[in-house]
N, C-alpha and C. Protein backbone atom coordinates (compact mmCIF):
# COMPACT_ATOMS: atom_id res chain seq x y z
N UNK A 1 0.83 6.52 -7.13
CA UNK A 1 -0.61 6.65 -7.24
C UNK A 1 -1.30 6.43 -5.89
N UNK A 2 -0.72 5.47 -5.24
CA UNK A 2 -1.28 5.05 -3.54
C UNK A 2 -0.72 6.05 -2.48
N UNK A 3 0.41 6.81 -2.96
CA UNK A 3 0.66 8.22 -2.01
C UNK A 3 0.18 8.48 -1.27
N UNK A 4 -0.71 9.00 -1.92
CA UNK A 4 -2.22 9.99 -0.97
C UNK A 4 -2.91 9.02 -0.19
N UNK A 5 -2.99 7.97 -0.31
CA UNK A 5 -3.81 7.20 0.91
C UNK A 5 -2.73 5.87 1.85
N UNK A 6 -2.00 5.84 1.36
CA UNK A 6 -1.11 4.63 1.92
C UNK A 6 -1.23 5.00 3.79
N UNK A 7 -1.10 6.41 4.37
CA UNK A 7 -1.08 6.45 5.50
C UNK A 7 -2.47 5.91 6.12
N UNK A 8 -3.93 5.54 5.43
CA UNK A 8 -4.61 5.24 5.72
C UNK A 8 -5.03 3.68 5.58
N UNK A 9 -4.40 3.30 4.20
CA UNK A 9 -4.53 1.60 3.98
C UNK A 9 -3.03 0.73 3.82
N UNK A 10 -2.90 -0.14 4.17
CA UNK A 10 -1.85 -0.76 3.45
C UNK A 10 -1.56 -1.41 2.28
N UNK A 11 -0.46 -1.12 1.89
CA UNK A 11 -0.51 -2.00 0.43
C UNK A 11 -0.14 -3.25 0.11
N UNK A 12 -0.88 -4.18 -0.41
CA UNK A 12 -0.99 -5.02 -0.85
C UNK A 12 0.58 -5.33 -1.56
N UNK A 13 1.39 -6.66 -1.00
CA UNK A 13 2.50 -6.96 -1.77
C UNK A 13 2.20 -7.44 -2.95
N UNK A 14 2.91 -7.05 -4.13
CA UNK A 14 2.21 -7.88 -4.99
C UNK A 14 2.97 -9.21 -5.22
N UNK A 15 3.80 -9.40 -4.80
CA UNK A 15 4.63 -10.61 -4.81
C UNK A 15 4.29 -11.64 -4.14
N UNK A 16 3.50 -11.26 -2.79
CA UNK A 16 2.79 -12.26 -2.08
C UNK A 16 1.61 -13.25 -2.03
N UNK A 17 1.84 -14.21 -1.47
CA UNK A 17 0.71 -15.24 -1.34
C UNK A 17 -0.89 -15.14 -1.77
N UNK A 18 -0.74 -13.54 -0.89
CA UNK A 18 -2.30 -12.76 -0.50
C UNK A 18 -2.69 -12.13 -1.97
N UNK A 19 -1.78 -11.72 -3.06
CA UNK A 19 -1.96 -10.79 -3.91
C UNK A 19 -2.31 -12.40 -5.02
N UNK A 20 -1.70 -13.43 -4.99
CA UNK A 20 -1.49 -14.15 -5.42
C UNK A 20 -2.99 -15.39 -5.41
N UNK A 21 -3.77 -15.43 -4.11
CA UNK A 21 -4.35 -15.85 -4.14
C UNK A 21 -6.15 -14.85 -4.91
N UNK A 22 -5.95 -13.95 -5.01
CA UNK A 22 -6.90 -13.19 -5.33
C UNK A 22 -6.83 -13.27 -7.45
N UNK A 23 -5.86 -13.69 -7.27
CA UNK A 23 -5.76 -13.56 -9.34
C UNK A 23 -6.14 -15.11 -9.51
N UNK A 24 -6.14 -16.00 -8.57
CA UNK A 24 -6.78 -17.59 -8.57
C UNK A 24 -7.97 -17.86 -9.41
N UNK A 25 -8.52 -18.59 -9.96
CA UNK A 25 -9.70 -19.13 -10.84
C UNK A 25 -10.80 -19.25 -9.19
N UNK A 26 -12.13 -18.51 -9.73
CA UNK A 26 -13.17 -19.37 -8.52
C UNK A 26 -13.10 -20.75 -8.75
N UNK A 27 -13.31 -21.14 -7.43
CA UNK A 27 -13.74 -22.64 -7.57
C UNK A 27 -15.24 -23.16 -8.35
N UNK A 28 -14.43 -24.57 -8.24
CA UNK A 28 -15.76 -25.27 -9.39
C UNK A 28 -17.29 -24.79 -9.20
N UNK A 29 -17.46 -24.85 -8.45
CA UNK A 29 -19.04 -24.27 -8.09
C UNK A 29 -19.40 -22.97 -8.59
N UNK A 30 -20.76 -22.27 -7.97
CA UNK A 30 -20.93 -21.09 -8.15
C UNK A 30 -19.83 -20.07 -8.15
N UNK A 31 -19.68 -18.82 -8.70
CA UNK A 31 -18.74 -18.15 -8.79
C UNK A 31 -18.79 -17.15 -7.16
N UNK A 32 -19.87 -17.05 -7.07
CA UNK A 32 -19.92 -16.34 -5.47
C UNK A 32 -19.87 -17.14 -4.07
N UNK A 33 -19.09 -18.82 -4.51
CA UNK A 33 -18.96 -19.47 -3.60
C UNK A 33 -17.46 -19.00 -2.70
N UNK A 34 -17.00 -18.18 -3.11
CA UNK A 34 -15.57 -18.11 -2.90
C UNK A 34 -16.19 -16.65 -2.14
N UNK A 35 -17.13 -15.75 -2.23
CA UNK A 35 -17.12 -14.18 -1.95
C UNK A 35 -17.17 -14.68 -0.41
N UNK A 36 -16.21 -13.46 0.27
CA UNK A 36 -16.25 -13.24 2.00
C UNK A 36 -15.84 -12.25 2.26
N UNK A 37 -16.39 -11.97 3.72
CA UNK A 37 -15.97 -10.27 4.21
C UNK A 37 -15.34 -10.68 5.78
N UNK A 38 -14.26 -10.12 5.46
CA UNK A 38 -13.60 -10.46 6.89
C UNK A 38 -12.30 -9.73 7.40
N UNK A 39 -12.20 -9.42 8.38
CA UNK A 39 -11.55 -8.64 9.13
C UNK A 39 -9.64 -8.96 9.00
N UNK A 40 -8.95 -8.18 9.37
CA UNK A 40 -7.05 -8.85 9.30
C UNK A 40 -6.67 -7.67 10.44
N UNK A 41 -5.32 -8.22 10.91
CA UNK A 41 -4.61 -7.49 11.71
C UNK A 41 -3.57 -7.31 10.77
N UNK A 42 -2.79 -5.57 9.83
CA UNK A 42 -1.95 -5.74 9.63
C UNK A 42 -0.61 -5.19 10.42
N UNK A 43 0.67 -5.69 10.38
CA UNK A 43 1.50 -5.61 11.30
C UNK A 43 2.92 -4.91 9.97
N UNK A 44 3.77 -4.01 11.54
CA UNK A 44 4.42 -3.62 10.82
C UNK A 44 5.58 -4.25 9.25
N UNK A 45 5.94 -5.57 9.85
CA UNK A 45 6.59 -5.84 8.83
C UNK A 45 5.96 -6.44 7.41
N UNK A 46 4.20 -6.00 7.71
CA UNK A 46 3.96 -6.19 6.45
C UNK A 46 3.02 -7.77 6.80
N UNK A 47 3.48 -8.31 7.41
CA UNK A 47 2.25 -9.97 7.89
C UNK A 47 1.19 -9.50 8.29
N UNK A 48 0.31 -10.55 8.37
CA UNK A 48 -1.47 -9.91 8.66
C UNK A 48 -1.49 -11.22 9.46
N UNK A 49 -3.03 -11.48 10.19
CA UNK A 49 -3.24 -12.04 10.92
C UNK A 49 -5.18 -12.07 10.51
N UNK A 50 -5.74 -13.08 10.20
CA UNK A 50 -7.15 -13.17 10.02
C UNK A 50 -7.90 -12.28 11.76
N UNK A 51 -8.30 -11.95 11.92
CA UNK A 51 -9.47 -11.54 13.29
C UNK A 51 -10.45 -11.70 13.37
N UNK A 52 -11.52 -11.91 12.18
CA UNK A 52 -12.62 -11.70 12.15
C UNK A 52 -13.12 -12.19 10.58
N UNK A 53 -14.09 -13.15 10.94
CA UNK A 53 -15.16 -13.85 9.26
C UNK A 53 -16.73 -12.65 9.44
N UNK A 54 -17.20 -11.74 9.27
CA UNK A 54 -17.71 -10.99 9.26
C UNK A 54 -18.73 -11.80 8.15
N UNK A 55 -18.05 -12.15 7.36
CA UNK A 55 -19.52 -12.86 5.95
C UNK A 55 -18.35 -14.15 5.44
N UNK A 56 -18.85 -15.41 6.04
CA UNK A 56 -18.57 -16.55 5.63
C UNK A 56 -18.30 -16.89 4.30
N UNK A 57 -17.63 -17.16 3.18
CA UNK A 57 -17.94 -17.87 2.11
C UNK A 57 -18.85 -19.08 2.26
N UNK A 58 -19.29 -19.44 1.16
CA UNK A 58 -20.16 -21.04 1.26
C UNK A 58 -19.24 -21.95 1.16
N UNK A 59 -17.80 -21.99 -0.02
CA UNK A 59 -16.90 -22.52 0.21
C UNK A 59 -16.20 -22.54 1.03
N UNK A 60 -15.94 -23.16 2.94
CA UNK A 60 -15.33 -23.12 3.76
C UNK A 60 -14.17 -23.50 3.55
N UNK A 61 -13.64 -23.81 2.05
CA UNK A 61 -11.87 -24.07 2.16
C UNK A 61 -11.33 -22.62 1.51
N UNK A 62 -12.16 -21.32 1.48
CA UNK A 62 -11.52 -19.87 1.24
C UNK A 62 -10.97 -19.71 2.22
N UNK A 63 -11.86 -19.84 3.28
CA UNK A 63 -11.02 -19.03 4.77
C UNK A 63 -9.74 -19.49 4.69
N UNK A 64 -9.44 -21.35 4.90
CA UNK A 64 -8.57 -22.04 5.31
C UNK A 64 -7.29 -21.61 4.25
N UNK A 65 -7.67 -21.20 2.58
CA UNK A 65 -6.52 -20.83 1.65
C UNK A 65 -6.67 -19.04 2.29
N UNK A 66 -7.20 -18.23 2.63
CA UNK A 66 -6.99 -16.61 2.79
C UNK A 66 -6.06 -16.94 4.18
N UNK A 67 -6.38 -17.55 5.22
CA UNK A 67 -4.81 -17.74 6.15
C UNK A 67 -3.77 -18.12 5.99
N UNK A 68 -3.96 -18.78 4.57
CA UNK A 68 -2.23 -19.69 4.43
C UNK A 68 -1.78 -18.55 3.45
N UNK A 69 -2.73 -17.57 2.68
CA UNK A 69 -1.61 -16.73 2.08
C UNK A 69 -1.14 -15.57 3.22
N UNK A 70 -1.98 -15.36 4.30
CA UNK A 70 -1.66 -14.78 5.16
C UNK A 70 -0.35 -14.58 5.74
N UNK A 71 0.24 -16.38 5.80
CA UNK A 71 0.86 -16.52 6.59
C UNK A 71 2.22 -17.11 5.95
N UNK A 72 1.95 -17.49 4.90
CA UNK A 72 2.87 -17.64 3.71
C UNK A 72 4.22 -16.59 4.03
N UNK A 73 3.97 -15.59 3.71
CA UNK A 73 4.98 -14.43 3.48
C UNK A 73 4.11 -13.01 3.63
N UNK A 74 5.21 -11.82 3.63
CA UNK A 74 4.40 -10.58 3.81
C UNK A 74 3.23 -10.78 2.76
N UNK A 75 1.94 -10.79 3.37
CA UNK A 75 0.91 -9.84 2.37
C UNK A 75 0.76 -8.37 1.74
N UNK A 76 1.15 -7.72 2.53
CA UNK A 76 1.39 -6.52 2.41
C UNK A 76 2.93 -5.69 2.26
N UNK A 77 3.04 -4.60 2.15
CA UNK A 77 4.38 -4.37 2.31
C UNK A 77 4.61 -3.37 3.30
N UNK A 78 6.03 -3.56 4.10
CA UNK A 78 6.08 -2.74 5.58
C UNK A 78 5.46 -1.82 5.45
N UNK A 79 5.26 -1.86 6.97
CA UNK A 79 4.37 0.01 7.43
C UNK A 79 5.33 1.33 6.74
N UNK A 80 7.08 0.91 6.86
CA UNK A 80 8.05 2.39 6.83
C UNK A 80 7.90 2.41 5.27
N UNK A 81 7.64 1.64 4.52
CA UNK A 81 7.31 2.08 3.12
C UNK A 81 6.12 2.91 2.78
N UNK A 82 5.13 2.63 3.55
CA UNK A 82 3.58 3.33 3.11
C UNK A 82 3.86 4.66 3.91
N UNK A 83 4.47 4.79 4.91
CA UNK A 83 4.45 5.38 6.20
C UNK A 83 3.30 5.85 6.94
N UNK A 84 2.53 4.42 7.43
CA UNK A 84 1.47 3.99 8.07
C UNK A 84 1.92 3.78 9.56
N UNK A 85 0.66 4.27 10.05
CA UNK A 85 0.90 3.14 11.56
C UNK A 85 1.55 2.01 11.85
N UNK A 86 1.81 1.72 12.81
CA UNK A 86 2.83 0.17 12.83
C UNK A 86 1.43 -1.31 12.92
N UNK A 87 0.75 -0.76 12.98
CA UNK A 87 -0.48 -2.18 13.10
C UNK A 87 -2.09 -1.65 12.40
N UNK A 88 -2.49 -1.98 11.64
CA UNK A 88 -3.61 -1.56 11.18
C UNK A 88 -4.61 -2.73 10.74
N UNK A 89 -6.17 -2.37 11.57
CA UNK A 89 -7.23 -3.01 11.05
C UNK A 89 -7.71 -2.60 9.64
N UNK A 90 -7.68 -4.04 9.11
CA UNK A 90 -8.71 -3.56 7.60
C UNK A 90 -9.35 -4.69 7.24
N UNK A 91 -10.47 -4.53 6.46
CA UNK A 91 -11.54 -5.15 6.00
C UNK A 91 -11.24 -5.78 4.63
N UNK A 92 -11.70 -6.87 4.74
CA UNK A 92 -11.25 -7.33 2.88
C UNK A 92 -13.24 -7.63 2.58
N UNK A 93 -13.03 -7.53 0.98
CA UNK A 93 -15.07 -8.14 1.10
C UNK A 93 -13.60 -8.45 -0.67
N UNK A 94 -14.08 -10.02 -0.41
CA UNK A 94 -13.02 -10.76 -1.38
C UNK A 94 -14.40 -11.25 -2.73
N UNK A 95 -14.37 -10.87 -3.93
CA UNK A 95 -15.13 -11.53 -4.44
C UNK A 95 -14.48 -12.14 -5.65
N UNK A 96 -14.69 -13.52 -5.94
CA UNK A 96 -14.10 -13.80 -7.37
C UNK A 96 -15.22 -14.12 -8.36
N UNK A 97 -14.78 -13.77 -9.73
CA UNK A 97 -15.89 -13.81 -11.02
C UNK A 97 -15.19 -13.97 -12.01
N UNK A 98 -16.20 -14.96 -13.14
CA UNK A 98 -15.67 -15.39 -14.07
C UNK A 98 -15.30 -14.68 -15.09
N UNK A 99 -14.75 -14.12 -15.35
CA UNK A 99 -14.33 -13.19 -17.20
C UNK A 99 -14.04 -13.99 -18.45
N UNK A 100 -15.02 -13.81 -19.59
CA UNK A 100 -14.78 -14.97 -20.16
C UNK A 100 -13.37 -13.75 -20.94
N UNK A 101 -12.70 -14.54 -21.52
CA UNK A 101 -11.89 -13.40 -22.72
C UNK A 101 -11.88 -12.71 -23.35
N UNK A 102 -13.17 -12.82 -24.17
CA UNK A 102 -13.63 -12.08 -25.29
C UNK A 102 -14.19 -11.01 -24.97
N UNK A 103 -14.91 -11.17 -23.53
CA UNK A 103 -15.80 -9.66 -23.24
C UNK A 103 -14.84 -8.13 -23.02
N UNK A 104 -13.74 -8.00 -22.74
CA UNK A 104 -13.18 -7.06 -22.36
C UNK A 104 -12.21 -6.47 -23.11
């Protein structure tokens, strides 16, 4: 299904830290305390690298957990799988929200 665009984005491992931290509960507070827009370096074997906080969360311990899944293990999966560039900038705008069960 990601075929057609993989040479333009990378894909998301789903096994990883990064895929892992995004299915997380928001924190206790507001639910848009966790939302941020911020920049990554991804690299061929699939690791990323933060570059850029473009839109802060209010919760300043997102950034500090979005680098440790960073750096955890591949976030992504190699470039020769997508058959992407060997290093690619991309943008994340991360938002988490509550779903109660019943609505969906």
């Amino acid at each position: 299904a990601r075929a057609a665009i993989t040479s333009e984005s990378p894909t998301l491992n789903p096994r990883g830290a990064l895929a892992a931290l995004t299915l997380s509960p928001p924190s206790a507070g507001s639910p848009d305390d966790d939302d941020m827009i911020v920049v990554a370096d991804v690299y061929s074997n699939g690791s990323a690298s933060l570059a850029a906080v473009v839109e802060p969360p209010r919760n300043r311990r997102m950034i500090d957990e979005f680098q440790d899944a960073l750096r955890k293990n591949p976030a992504f999966v190699p470039a020769s799988l997508d058959r992407r560039p060997q290093t690619m900038r991309v943008v994340f705008v991360l938002q988490k929200m509550n779903v109660p069960e019943g609505s969906y």
